[in-house]
Protein backbone atom coordinates (compact mmCIF):
# COMPACT_ATOMS: atom_id res chain seq x y z
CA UNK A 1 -54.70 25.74 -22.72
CA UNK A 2 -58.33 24.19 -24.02
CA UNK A 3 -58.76 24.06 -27.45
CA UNK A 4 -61.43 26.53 -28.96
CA UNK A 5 -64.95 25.15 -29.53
CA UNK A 6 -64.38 24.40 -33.20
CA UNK A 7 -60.65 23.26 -33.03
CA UNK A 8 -62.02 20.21 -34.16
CA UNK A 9 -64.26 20.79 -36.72
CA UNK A 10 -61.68 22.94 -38.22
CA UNK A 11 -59.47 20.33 -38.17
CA UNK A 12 -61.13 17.76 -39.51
CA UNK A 13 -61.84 19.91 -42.65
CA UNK A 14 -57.97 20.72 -42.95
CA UNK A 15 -57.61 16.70 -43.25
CA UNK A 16 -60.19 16.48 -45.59
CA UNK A 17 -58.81 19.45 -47.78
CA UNK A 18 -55.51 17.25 -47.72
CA UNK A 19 -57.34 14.27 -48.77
CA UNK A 20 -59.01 15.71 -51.31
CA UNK A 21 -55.83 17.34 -53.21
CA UNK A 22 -53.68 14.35 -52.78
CA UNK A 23 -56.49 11.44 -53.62
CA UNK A 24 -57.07 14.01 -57.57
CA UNK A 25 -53.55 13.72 -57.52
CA UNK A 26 -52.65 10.62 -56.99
CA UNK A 27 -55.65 8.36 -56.11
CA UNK A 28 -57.22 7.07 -53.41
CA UNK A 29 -55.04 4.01 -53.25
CA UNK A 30 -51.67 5.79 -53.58
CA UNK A 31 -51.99 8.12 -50.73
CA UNK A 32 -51.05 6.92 -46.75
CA UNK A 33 -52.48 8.37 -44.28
CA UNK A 34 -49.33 9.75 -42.90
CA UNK A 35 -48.82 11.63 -46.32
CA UNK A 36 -52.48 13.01 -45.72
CA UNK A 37 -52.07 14.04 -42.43
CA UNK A 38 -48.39 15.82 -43.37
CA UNK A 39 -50.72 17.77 -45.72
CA UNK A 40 -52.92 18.88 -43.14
CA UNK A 41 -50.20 19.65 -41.34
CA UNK A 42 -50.66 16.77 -38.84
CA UNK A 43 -49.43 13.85 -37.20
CA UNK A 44 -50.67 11.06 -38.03
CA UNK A 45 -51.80 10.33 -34.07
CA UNK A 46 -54.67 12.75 -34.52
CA UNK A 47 -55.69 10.90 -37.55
CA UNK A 48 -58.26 8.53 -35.82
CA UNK A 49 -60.11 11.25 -33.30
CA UNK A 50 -61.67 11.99 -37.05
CA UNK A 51 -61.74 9.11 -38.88
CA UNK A 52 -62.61 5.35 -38.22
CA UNK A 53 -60.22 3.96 -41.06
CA UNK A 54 -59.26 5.10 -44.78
CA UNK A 55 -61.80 3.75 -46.06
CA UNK A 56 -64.05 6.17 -44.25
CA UNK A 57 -62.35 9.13 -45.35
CA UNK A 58 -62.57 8.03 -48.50
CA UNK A 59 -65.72 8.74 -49.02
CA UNK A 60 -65.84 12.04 -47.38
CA UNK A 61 -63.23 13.54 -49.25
CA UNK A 62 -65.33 12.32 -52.00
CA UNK A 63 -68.20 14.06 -50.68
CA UNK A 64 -66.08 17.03 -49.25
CA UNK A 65 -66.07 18.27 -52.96
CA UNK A 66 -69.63 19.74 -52.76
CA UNK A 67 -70.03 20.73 -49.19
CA UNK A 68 -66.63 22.38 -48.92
CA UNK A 69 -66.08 26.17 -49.95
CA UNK A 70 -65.60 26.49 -53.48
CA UNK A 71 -61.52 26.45 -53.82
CA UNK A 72 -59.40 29.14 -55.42
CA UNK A 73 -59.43 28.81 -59.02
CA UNK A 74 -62.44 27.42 -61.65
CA UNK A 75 -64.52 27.15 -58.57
CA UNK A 76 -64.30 29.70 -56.83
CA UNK A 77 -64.66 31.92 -60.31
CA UNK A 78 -67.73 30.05 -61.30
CA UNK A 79 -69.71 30.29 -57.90
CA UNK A 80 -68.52 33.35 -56.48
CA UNK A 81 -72.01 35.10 -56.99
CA UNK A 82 -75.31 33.04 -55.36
CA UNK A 83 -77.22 31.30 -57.38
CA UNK A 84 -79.91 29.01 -58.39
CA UNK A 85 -82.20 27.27 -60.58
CA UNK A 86 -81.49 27.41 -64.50
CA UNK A 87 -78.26 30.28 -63.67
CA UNK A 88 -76.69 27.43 -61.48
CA UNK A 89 -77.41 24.79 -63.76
CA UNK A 90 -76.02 26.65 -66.87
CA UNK A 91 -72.67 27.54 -64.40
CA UNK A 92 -72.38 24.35 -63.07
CA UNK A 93 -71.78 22.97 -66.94
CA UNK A 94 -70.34 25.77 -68.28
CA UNK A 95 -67.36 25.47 -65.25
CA UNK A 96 -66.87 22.21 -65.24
CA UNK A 97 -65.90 21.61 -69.09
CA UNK A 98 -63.82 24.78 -68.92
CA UNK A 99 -59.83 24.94 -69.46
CA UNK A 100 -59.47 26.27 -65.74
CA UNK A 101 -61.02 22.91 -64.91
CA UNK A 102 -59.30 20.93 -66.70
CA UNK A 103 -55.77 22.40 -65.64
CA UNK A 104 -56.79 22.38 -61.72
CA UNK A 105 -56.32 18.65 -61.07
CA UNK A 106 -55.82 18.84 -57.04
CA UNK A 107 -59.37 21.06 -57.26
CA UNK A 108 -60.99 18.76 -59.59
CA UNK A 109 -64.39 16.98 -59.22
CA UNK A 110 -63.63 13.83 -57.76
CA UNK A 111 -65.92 12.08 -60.36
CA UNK A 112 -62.96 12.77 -62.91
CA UNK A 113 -59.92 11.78 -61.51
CA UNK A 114 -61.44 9.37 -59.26
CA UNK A 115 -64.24 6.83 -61.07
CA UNK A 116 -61.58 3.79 -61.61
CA UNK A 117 -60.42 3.90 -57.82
CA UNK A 118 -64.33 4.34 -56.86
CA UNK A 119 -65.25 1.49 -58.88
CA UNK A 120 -62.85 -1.35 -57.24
CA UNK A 121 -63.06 0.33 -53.56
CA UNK A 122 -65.76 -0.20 -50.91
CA UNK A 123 -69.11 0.51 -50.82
CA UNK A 124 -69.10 3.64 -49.03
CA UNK A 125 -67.02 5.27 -51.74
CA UNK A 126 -69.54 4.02 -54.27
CA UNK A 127 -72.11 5.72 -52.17
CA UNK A 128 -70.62 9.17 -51.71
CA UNK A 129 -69.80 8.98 -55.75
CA UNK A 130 -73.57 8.45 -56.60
CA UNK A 131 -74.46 11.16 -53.91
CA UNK A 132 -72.42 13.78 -56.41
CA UNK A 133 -74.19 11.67 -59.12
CA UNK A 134 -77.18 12.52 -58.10
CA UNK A 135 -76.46 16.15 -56.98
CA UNK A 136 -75.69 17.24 -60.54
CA UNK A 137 -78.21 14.83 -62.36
CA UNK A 138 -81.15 16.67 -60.16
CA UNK A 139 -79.77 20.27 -60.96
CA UNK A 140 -79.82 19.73 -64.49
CA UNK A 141 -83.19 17.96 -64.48
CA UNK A 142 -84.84 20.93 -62.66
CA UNK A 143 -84.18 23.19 -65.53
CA UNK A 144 -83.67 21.14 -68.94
CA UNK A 145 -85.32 22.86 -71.98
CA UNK A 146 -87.59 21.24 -74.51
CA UNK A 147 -86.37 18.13 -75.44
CA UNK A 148 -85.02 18.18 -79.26
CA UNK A 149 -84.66 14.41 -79.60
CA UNK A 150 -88.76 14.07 -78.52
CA UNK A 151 -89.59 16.86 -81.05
CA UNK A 152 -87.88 15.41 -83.70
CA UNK A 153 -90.13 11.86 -83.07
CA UNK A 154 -92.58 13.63 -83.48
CA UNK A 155 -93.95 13.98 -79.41
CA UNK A 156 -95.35 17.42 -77.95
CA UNK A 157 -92.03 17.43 -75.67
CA UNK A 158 -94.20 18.07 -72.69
CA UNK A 159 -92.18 17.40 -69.09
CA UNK A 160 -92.01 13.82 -68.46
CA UNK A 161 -90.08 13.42 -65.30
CA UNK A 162 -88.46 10.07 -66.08
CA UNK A 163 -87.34 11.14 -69.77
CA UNK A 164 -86.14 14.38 -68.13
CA UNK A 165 -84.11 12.32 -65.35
CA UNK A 166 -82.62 10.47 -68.36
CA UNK A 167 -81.53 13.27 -70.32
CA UNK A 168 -79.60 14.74 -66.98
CA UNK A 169 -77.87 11.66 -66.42
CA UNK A 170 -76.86 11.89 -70.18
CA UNK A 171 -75.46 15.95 -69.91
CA UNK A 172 -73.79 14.85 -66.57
CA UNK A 173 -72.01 11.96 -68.69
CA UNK A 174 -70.82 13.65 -71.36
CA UNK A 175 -69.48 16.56 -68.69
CA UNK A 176 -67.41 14.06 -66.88
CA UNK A 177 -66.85 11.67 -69.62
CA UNK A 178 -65.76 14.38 -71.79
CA UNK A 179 -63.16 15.76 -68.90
CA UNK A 180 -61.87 12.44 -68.92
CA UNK A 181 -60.81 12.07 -72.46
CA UNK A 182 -59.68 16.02 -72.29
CA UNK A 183 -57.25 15.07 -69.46
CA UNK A 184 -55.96 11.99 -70.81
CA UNK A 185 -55.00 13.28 -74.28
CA UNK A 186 -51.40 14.35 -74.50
CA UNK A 187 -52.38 17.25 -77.14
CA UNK A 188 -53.95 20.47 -75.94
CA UNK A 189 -55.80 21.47 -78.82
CA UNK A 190 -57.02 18.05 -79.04
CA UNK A 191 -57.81 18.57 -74.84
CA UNK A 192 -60.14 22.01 -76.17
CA UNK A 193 -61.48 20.08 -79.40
CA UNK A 194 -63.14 17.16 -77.04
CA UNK A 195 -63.86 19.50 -74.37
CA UNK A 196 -66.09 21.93 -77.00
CA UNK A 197 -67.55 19.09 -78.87
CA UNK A 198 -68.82 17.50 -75.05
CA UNK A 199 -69.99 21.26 -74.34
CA UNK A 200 -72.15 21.87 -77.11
CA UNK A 201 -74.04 18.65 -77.41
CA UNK A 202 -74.89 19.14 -73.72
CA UNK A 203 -76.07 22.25 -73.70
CA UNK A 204 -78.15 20.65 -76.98
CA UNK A 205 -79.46 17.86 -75.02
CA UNK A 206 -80.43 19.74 -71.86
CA UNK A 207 -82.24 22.30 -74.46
CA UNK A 208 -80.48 25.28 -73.95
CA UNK A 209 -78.49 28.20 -75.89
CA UNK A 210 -75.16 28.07 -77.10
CA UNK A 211 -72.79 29.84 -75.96
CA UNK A 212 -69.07 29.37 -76.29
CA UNK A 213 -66.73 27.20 -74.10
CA UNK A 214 -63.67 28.41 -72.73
């Protein structure tokens, strides 16, 4: 019996959904590809009609983050209405320094659990980690409000597209830097202190209203 037309395409994500929850578990270097396949509910025979080595699916699980369907949980919560411009942005941070994020380490963003592995692996790993880089910095640079630090040294805070660039790179820092140090604490309320502390000075520095962080 032929397979249907998108057998394989559905496939393919199923291995990348198993990728993706086992390389947030574990890391990228930890996980065979027999253990990813088993999660896919495969064999790991089928494993290269998809993929040309590990290192390639590497970076697509990497990648597989943002083009997937947002997964049950934080995710799915956050995005579940459409959205863009300043909405999305203001989501985007508000979700990802949230305690539903922090607990949901198989659904994580990959540029949490995964920047150490990323930095010693290949260069197509690198690549698909500054693609989500570069995803987030542009959707907070779209709609950053005026700039507090430029006001304060005494300019007009008129747009200027590469100190508005800068400042997105800086809330998308302190959004994963500040997940990293809630996750590796061993104290919860310390986890919420560092978490709420990374929240509010990046909703400062992108110029925005407070609100609180759950």
């Amino acid at each position: 019996m032929p397979y249907a037309p998108d057998h394989k395409a559905e496939t393919r994500t199923r291995i990348l959904d198993s990728a993706r929850r086992l390389f947030n578990r574990r890391g990228l270097t930890e996980i065979s590809i027999d253990e990813i396949m088993a999660g896919a509910g495969l064999t790991r025979g089928g494993f290269y009609s998809h993929f040309n080595s590990k290192e390639e699916l590497y970076a697509e699980a990497i990648l597989h983050f943002v083009h997937c369907r947002p997964s049950p949980g934080w995710q799915q919560h956050a995005f579940e209405t459409p959205m863009d411009g300043s909405r999305l942005a203001r989501v985007v941070l508000d979700a990802y320094l949230s305690r539903a994020h922090a607990e949901d380490v198989d659904g994580s963003c990959p540029m949490i659990g995964l920047a150490t592995d990323v930095a010693r692996g290949s260069g197509a790993a690198k690549a698909a980690y500054r693609q989500i880089l570069a995803m987030m910095t542009g959707i907070f640079a779209e709609t950053l409000g005026p700039d507090a630090f430029a006001l304060a040294n005494g300019h007009n805070g008129a747009p200027d597209d590469a100190s508005d660039h800068q400042r997105a790179l800086a809330v998308v820092a302190m959004c994963v830097g500040g997940m990293v140090l809630a996750r590796a604490v061993d104290d919860a309320a310390t986890a919420d202190t560092v978490r709420a502390a990374a929240h509010r000075y990046a909703v400062a520095l992108a110029g925005w209203a407070q609100p609180e962080v759950a």
